[in-house]
Protein backbone atom coordinates (compact mmCIF):
# COMPACT_ATOMS: atom_id res chain seq x y z
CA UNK A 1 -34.32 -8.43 20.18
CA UNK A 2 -33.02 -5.47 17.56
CA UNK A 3 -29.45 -6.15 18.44
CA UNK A 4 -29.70 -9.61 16.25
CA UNK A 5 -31.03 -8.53 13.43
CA UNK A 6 -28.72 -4.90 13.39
CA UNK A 7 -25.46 -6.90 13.82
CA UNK A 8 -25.63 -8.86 10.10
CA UNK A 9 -26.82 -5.52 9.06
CA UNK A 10 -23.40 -3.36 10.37
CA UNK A 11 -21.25 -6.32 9.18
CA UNK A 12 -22.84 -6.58 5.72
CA UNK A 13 -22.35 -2.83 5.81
CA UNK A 14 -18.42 -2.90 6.74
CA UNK A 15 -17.89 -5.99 3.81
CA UNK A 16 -19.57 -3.71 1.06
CA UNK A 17 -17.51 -0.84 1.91
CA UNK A 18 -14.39 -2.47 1.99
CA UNK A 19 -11.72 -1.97 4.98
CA UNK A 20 -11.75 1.74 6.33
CA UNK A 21 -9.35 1.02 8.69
CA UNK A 22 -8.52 1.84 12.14
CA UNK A 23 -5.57 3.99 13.82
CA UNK A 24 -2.15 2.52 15.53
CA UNK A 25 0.36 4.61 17.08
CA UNK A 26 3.50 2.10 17.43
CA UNK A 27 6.94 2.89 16.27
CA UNK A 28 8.06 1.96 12.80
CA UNK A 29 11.60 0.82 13.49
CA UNK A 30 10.76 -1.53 17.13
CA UNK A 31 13.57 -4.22 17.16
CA UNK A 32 11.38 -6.68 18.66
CA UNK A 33 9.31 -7.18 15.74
CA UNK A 34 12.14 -7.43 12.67
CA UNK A 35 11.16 -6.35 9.19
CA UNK A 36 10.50 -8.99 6.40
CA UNK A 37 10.66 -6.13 3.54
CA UNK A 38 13.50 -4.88 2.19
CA UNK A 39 14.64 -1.27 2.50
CA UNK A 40 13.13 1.73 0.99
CA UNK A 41 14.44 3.50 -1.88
CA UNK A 42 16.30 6.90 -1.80
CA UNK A 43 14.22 9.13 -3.65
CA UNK A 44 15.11 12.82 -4.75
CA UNK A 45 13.56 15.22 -7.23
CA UNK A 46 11.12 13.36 -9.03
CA UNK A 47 8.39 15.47 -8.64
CA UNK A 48 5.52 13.29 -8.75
CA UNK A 49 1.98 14.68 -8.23
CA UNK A 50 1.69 13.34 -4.86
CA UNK A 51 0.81 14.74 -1.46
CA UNK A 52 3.99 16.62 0.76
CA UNK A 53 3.95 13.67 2.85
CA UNK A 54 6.90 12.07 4.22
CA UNK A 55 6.90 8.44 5.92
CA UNK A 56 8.77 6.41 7.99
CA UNK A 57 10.38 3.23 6.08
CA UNK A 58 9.17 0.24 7.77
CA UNK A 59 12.93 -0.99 8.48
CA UNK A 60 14.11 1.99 10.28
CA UNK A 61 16.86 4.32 8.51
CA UNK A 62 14.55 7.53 8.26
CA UNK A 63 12.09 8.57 6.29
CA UNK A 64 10.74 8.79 2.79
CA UNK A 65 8.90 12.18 1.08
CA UNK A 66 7.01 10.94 -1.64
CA UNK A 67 6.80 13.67 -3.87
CA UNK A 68 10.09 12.87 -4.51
CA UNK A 69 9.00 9.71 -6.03
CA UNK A 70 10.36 9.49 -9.88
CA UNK A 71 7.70 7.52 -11.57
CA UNK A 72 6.99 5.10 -13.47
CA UNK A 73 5.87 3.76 -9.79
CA UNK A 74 3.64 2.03 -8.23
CA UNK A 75 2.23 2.35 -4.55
CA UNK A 76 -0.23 -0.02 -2.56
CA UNK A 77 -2.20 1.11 0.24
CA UNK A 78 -2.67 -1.81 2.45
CA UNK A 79 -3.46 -2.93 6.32
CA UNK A 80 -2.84 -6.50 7.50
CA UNK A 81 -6.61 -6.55 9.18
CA UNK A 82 -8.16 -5.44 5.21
CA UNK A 83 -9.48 -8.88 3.66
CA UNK A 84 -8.88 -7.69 -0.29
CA UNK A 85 -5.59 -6.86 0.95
CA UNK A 86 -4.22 -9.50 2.03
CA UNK A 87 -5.41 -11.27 -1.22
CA UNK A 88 -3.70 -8.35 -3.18
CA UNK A 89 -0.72 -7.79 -1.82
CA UNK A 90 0.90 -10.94 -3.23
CA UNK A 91 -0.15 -9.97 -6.45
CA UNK A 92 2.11 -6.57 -5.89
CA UNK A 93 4.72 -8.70 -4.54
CA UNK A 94 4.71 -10.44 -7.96
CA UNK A 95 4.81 -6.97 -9.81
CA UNK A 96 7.55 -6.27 -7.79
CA UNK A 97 9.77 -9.16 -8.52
CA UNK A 98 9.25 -9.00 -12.19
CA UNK A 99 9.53 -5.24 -12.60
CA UNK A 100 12.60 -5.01 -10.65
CA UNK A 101 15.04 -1.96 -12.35
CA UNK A 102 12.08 -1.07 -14.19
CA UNK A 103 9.61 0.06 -11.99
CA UNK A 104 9.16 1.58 -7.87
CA UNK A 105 6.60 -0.85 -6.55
CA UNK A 106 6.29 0.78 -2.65
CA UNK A 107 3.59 -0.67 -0.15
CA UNK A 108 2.15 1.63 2.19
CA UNK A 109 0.88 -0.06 5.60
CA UNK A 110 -1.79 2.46 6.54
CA UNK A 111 -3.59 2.69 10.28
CA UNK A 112 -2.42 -0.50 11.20
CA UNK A 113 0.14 -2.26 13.66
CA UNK A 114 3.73 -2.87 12.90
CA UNK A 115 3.84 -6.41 14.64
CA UNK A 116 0.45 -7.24 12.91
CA UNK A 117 2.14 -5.80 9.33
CA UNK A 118 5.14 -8.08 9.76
CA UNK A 119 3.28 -11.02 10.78
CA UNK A 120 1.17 -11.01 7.83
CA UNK A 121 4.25 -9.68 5.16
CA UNK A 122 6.85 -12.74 6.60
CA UNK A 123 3.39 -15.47 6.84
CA UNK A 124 3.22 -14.53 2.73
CA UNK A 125 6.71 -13.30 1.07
CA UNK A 126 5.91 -9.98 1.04
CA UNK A 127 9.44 -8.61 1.03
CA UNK A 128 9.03 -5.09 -1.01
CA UNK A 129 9.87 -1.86 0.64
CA UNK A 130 6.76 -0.52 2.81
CA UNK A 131 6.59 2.51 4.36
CA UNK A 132 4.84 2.55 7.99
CA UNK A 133 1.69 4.83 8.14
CA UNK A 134 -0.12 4.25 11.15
CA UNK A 135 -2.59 8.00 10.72
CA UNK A 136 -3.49 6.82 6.84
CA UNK A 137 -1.77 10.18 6.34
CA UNK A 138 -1.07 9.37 2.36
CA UNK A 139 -4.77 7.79 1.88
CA UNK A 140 -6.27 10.82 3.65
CA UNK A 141 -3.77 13.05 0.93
CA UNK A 142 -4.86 11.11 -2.13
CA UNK A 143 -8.36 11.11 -0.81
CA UNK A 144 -8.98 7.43 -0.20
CA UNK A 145 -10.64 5.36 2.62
CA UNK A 146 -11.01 2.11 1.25
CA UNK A 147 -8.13 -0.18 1.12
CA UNK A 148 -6.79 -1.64 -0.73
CA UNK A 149 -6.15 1.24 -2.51
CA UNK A 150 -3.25 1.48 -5.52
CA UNK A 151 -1.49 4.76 -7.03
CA UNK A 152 -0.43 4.64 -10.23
CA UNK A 153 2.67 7.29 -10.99
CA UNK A 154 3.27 7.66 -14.83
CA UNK A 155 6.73 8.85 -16.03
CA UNK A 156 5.52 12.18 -16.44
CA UNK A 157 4.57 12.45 -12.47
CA UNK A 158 0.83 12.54 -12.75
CA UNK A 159 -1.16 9.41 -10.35
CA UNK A 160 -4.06 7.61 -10.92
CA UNK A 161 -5.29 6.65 -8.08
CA UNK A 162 -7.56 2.64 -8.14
CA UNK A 163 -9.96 2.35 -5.38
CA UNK A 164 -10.70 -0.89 -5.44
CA UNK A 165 -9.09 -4.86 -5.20
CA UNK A 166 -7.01 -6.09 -8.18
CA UNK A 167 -6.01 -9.63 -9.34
CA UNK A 168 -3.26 -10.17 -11.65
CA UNK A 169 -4.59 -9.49 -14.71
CA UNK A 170 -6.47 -5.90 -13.72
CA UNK A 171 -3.17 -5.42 -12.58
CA UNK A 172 -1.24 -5.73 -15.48
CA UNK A 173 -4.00 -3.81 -17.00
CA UNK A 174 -4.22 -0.83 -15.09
CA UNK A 175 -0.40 -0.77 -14.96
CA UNK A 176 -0.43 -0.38 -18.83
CA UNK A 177 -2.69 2.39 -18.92
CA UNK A 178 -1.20 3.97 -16.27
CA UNK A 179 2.37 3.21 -16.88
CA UNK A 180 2.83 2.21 -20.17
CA UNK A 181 4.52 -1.14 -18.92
CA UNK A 182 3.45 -4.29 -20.01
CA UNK A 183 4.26 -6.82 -17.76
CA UNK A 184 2.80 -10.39 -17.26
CA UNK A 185 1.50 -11.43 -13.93
């Protein structure tokens, strides 16, 4: 009889604290799941204040250290199984397309699977570069567990890291405070 009222407790529970995320092991680069994002950017010497952590880029090719990320940049913590991020992520797609040249706009698929990650990026347009994280290794460095998750790189290195869903227009907020570029979404 306590197991049906505990279960809409837990679940109300998981909902308010947003997706925490679980832990995948699979191989960024497996050929029989191809990559809808495009490749990830060579970055050297930036110096932005991020954690010593270096990923693998979901297409293959290697891997990218993100402390050599040259801001102004913008990185999205995401899984494919996180509700707010799968409303989100379009939204970064958007600021990714109209920032292009301007601006580093890298999602980060953290503790998820790769087949799930493609699935869900090809279902929607999501074709930015993403960097395959499958021990939250860069959430655990910035000291997040919630995804969605955003970090904000100004052009003077130092992140700001949002905790929480956006929709366009926090977006475009937060990316002016944090950035200083204005950009309509």
């Amino acid at each position: 009889m306590r197991l049906r009222h505990t279960a809409p407790v837990v679940a109300a529970l998981l909902l308010i604290a947003g997706c925490t995320g679980g832990t995948a092991t699979e191989s960024p680069a497996d050929p029989a799941d191809p990559s809808p994002f495009a490749a990830c950017p060579a970055l050297s010497g930036g110096g932005a204040d991020l954690p010593d952590v270096s990923l693998a880029c979901f297409t293959g090719g290697g891997r990218v250290r993100l402390a050599d990320l040259r801001g102004p940049a913008v990185i999205n913590i995401w899984a494919s199984y996180c509700g707010p991020c799968r409303t989100e992520l379009p939204v970064m797609q958007r600021l990714a397309d109209r920032t292009a040249g301007r601006l580093t706009v890298l999602g980060v698929d953290s503790g998820d699977t790769r087949g799930a990650a493609a699935s869900f990026a090809a279902d929607h347009g999501i074709t930015m570069p993403n960097l395959f994280d499958p021990e939250h290794r860069l959430a655990d460095g910035v000291g997040t567990v919630t995804l969605p998750s955003t970090i904000f790189i100004g052009a003077d290195g130092k992140r700001y890291v949002h905790r929480y869903p956006m929709d366009a227009a926090e977006l475009s907020r937060q990316l002016r405070e944090h950035t200083g570029i204005e950009v309509a979404l």
